[in-house]
Protein backbone atom coordinates (compact mmCIF):
# COMPACT_ATOMS: atom_id res chain seq x y z
CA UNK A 1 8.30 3.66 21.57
CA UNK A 2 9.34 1.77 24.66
CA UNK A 3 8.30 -1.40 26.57
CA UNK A 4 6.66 -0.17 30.12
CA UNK A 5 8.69 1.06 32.91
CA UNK A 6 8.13 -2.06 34.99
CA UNK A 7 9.39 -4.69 32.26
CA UNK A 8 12.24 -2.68 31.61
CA UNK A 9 13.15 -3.32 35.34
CA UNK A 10 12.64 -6.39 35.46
CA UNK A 11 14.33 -7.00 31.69
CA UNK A 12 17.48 -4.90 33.32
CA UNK A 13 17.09 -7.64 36.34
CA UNK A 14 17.55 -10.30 34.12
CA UNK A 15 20.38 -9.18 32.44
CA UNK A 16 22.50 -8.18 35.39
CA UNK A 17 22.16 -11.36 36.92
CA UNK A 18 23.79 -12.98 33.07
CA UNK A 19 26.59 -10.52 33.17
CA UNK A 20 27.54 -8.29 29.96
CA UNK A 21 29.78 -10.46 28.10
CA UNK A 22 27.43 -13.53 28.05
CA UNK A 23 24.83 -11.51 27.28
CA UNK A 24 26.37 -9.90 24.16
CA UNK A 25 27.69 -13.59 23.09
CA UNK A 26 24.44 -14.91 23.40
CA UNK A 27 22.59 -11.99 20.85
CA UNK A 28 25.41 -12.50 18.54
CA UNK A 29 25.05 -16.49 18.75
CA UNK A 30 21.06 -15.76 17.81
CA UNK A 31 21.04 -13.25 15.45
CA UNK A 32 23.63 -15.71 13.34
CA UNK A 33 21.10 -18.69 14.31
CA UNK A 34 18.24 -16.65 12.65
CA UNK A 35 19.90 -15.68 9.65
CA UNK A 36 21.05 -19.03 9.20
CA UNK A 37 17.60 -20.92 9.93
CA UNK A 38 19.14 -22.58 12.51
CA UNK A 39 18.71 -23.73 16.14
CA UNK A 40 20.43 -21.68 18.56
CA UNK A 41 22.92 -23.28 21.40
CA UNK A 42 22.65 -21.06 24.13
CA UNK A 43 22.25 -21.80 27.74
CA UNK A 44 18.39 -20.79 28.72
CA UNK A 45 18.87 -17.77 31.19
CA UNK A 46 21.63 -16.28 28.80
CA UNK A 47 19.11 -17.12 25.78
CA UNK A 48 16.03 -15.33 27.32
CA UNK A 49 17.74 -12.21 28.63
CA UNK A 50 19.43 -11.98 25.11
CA UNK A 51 16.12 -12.18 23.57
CA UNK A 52 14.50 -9.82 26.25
CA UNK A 53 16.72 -7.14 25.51
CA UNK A 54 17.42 -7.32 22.00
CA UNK A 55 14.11 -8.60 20.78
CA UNK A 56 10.91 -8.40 23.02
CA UNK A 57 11.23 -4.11 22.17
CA UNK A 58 11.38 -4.59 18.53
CA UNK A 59 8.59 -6.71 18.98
CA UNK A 60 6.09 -4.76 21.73
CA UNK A 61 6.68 -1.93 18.92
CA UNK A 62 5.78 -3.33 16.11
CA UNK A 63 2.57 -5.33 17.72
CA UNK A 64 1.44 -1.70 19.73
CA UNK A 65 1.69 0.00 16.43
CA UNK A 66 -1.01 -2.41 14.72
CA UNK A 67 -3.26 -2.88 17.50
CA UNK A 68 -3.52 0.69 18.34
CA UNK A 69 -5.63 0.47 14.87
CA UNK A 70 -7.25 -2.83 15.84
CA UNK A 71 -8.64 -0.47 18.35
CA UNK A 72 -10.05 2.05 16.39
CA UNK A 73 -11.52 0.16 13.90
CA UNK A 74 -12.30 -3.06 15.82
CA UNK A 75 -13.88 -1.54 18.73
CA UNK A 76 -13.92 -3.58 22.14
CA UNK A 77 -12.44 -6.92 22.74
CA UNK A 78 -12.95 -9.01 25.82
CA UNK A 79 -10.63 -11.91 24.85
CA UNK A 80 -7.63 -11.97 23.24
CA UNK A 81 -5.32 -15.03 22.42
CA UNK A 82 -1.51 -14.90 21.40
CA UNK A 83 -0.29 -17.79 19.44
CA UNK A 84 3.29 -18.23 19.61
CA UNK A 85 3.83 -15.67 22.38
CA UNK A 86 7.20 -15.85 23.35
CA UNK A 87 7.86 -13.63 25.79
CA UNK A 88 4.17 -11.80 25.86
CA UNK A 89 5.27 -8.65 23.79
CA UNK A 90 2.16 -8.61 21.76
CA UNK A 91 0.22 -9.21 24.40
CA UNK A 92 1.44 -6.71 26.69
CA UNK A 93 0.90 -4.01 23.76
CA UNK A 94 -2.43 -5.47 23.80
CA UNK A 95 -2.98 -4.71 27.59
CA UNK A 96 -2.48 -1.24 26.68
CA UNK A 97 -5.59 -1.12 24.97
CA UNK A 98 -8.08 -3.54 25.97
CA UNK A 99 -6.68 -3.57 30.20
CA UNK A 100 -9.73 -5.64 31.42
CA UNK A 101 -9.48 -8.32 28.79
CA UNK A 102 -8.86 -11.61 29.21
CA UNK A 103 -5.74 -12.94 27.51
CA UNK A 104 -4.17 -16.39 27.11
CA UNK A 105 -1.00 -17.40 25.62
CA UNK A 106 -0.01 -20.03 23.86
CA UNK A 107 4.38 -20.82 23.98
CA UNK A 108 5.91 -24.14 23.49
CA UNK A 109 8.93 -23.04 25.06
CA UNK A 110 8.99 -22.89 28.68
CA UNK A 111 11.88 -20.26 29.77
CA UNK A 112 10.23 -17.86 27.38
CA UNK A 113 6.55 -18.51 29.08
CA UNK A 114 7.94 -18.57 32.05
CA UNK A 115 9.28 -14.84 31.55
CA UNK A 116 6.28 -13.64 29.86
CA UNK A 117 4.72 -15.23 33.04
CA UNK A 118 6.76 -12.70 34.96
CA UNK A 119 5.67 -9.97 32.97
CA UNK A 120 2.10 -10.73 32.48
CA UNK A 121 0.93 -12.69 35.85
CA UNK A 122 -2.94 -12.12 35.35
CA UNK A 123 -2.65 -13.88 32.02
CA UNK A 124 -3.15 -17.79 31.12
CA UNK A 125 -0.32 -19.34 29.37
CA UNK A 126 -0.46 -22.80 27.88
CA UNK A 127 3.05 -24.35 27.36
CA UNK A 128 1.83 -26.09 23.72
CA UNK A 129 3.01 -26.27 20.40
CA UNK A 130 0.48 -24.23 19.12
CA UNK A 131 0.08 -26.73 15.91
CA UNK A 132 -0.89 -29.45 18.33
CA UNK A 133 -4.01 -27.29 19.95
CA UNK A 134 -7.16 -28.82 18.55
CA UNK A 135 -9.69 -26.82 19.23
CA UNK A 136 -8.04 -23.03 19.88
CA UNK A 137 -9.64 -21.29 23.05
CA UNK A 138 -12.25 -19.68 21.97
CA UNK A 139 -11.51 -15.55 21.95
CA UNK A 140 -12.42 -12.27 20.29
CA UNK A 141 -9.29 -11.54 18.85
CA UNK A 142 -6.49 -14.07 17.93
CA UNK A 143 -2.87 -12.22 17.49
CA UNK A 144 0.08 -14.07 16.16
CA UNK A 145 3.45 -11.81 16.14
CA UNK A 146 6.44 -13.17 14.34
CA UNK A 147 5.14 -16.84 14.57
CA UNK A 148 3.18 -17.94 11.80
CA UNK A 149 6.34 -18.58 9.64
CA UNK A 150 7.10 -21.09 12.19
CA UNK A 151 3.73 -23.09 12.49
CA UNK A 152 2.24 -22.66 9.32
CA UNK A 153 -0.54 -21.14 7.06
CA UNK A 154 -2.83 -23.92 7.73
CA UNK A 155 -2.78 -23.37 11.51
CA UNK A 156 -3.58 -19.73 10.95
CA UNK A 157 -6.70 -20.94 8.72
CA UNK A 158 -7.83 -22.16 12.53
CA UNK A 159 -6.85 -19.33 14.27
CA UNK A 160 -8.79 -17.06 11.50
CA UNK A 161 -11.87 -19.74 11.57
CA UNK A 162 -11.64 -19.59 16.20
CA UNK A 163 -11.61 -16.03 16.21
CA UNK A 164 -14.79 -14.21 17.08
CA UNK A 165 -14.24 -10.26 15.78
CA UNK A 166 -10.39 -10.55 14.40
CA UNK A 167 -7.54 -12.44 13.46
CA UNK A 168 -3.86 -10.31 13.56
CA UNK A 169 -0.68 -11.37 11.83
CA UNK A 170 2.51 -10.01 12.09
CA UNK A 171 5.83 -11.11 10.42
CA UNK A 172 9.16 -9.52 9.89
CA UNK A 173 9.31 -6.43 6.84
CA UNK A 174 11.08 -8.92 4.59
CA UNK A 175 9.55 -9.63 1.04
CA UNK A 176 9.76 -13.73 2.39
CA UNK A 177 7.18 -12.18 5.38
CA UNK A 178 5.50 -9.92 3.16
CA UNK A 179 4.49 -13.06 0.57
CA UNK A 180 3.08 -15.13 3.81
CA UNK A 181 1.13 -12.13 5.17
CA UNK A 182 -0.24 -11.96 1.21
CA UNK A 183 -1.34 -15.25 1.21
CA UNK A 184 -2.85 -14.69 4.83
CA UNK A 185 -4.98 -11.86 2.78
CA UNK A 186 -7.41 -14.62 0.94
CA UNK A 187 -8.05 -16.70 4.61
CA UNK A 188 -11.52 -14.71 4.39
CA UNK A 189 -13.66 -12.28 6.20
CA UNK A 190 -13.05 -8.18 5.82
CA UNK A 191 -9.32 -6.73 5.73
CA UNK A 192 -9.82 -4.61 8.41
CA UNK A 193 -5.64 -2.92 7.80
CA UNK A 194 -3.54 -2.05 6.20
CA UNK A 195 -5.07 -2.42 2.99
CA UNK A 196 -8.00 -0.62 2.06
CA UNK A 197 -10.82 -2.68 2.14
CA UNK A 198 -10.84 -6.29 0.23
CA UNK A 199 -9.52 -5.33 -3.05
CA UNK A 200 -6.44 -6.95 -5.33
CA UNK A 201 -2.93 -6.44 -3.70
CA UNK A 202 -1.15 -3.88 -6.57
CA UNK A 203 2.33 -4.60 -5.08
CA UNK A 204 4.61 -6.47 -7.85
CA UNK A 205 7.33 -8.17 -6.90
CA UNK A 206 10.62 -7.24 -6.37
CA UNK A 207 8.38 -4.27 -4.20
CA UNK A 208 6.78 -5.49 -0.98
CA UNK A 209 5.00 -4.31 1.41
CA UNK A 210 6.01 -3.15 4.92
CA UNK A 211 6.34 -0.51 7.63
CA UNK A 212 8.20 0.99 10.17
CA UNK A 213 7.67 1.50 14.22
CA UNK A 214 10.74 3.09 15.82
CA UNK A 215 12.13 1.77 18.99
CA UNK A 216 14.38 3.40 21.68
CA UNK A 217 17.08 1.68 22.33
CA UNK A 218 18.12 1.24 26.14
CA UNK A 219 21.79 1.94 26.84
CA UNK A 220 22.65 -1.92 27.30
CA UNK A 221 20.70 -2.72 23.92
CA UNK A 222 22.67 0.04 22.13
CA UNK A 223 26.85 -1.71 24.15
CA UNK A 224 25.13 -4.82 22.76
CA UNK A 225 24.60 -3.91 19.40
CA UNK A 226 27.34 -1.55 19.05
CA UNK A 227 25.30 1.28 17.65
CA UNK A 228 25.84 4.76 17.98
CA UNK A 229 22.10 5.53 17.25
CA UNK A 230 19.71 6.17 20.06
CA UNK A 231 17.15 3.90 18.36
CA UNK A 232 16.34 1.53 15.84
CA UNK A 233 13.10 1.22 13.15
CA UNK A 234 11.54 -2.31 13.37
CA UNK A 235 10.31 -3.45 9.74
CA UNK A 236 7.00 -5.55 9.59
CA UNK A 237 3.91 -6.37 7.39
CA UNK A 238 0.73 -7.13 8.90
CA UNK A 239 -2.46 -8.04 8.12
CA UNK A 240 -5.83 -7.33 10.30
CA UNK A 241 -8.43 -9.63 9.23
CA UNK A 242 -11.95 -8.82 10.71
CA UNK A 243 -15.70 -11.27 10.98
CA UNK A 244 -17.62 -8.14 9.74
CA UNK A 245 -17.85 -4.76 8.03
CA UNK A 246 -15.67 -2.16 8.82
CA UNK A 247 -14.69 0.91 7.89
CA UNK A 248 -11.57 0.56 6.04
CA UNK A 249 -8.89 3.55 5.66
CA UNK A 250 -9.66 5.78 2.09
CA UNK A 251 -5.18 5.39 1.62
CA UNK A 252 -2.52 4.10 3.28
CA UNK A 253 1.10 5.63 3.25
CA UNK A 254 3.47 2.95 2.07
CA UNK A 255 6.53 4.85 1.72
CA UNK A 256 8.50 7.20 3.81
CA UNK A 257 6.78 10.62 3.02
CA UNK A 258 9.87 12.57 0.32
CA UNK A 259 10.11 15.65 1.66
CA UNK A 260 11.79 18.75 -0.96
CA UNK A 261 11.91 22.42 -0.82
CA UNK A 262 8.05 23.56 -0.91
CA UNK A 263 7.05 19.65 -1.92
CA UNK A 264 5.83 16.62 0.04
CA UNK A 265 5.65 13.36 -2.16
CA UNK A 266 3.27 10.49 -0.57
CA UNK A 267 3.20 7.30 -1.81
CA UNK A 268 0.09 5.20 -0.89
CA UNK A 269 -2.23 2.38 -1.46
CA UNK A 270 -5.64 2.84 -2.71
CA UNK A 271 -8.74 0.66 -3.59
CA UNK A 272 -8.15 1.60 -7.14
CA UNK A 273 -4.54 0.40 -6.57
CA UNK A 274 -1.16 2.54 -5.61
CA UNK A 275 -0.81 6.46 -6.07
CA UNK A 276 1.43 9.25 -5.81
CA UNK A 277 -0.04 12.65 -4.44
CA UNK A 278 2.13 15.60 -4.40
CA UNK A 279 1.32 18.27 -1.94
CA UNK A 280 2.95 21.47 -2.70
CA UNK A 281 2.98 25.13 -0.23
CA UNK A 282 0.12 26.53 -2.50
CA UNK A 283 -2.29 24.01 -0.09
CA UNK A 284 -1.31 25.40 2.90
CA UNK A 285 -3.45 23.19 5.05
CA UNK A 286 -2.90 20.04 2.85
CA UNK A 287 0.76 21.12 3.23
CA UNK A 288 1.03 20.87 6.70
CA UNK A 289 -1.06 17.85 7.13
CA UNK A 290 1.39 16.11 5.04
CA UNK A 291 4.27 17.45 6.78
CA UNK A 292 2.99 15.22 9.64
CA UNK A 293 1.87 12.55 7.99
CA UNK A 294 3.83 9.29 8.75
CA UNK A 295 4.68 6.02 6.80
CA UNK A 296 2.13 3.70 7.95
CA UNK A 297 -0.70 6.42 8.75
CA UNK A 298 -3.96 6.46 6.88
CA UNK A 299 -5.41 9.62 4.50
């Protein structure tokens, strides 16, 4: 998974015009912001191209892979709002599948709206703190990717309550993003994925619940970060919340298939709680089906 060819032009743009070594002192300078819970001090064009190219990927990833299934089992959306925006990464995944909708975003800072501007000119974007919008827009669906842990649970209760067909919440695959996406679970409504249907979570802590989208890695992301790889897996948990009935998926992988000499081991979630199926080469066609199957995909 990559971002589009056009935003990777203009990301390059960006980061030529910072230089290399500011660039790579400005991701270090974040990433040791982030783990520390602490404000970064970074000069804004050096901050947003850092962010651009280490981040906004990760990011478009993780948000295509969920609403590529907010499309199948959601159906049609003509408005879509992004709380917490940044630099429109879930909403450009979201262009990929609803193109004619009509999306507004919502980012309190302004060098990261004004490159999601940049990236998304046909949008709306509202320079807010999203917890000081009273009412939200109005729109079908209501994403919020990676920002919830900054504005609270009780401002997603609005977005849940504004949002006409579904509400979308992504946070990072940590068990401190896995417990807020649990508690996001009981806002109300149908739990559209990756659960299936509305039934008790059977995770117990220590375990928790994530997944994995894979991301290439462009040459200046991999000098950045140093890595030898060719790509990197982004780790999330998610929850898709929808305002009616719908057809939930029968299991969901939760583990990375285990793959042995004639044996495939999947690990998934089920309504009557988690399961371990073992496919061996007797079931040829089973098999093979789970020789494709994926962490994250449905059974």
């Amino acid at each position: 998974m990559q971002l589009p060819p056009k935003v990777r032009g203009l990301i390059e743009t960006r980061a030529e015009a910072v230089g290399f070594a500011a660039l790579k002192a400005a991701a270090a300078e974040m990433s040791a912001a982030y783990r520390e819970g602490k404000p970064s001090r970074i000069a804004e064009d050096e901050r947003v191209a850092a962010y651009l190219v280490t981040r906004m990927p990760a990011t478009y990833a993780a948000a295509y892979m969920v609403l590529e299934e907010v499309r199948e089992r959601i159906g049609e959306v003509a408005t879509i709002l992004d709380a917490g925006a940044g630099t429109g990464a879930a909403s450009l995944a979201a262009r990929a599948f609803w193109p004619s909708a009509r999306i507004t975003m919502i980012e309190r800072d302004r060098a990261l709206a004004d490159a999601a501007r940049e990236i998304l000119p046909d949008a709306e974007i509202l320079v807010r703190d999203v917890k000081q919008i009273a009412p939200f827009p109005p729109a079908d669906l209501i994403l919020a990717a990676y920002s919830i842990g900054e504005f609270g649970e009780a401002t997603a209760a609005r977005m849940w309550q504004t949002a006409a067909k579904a509400f979308v919440a992504i946070e990072p695959g940590t068990p401190k993003g896995f417990a807020l996406i649990r508690k996001l679970r009981d806002l109300g409504g149908y739990i559209a994925a990756p659960c299936p249907g509305n039934v008790p979570c059977p995770i117990v802590e220590p375990d928790w619940c994530h997944f994995a989208a894979r991301v290439e890695r462009s040459s200046l992301h991999r000098r950045i970060k140093e890595g030898a790889l060719g790509y990197e897996d982004e780790k999330f948990s998610y929850v898709v919340l929808a305002k009616h009935p719908v057809e939930a998926a029968r299991a969901r992988i939760v583990r990375r298939p285990e793959q042995q000499p004639g044996l495939i081991i999947l690990h998934t979630c089920t309504a009557e709680g988690l399961k371990t199926e073992r496919v061996t080469k007797r079931d040829k066609e089973a098999f093979r089906a789970a020789r494709r199957a994926r962490w994250g995909e449905t059974l």
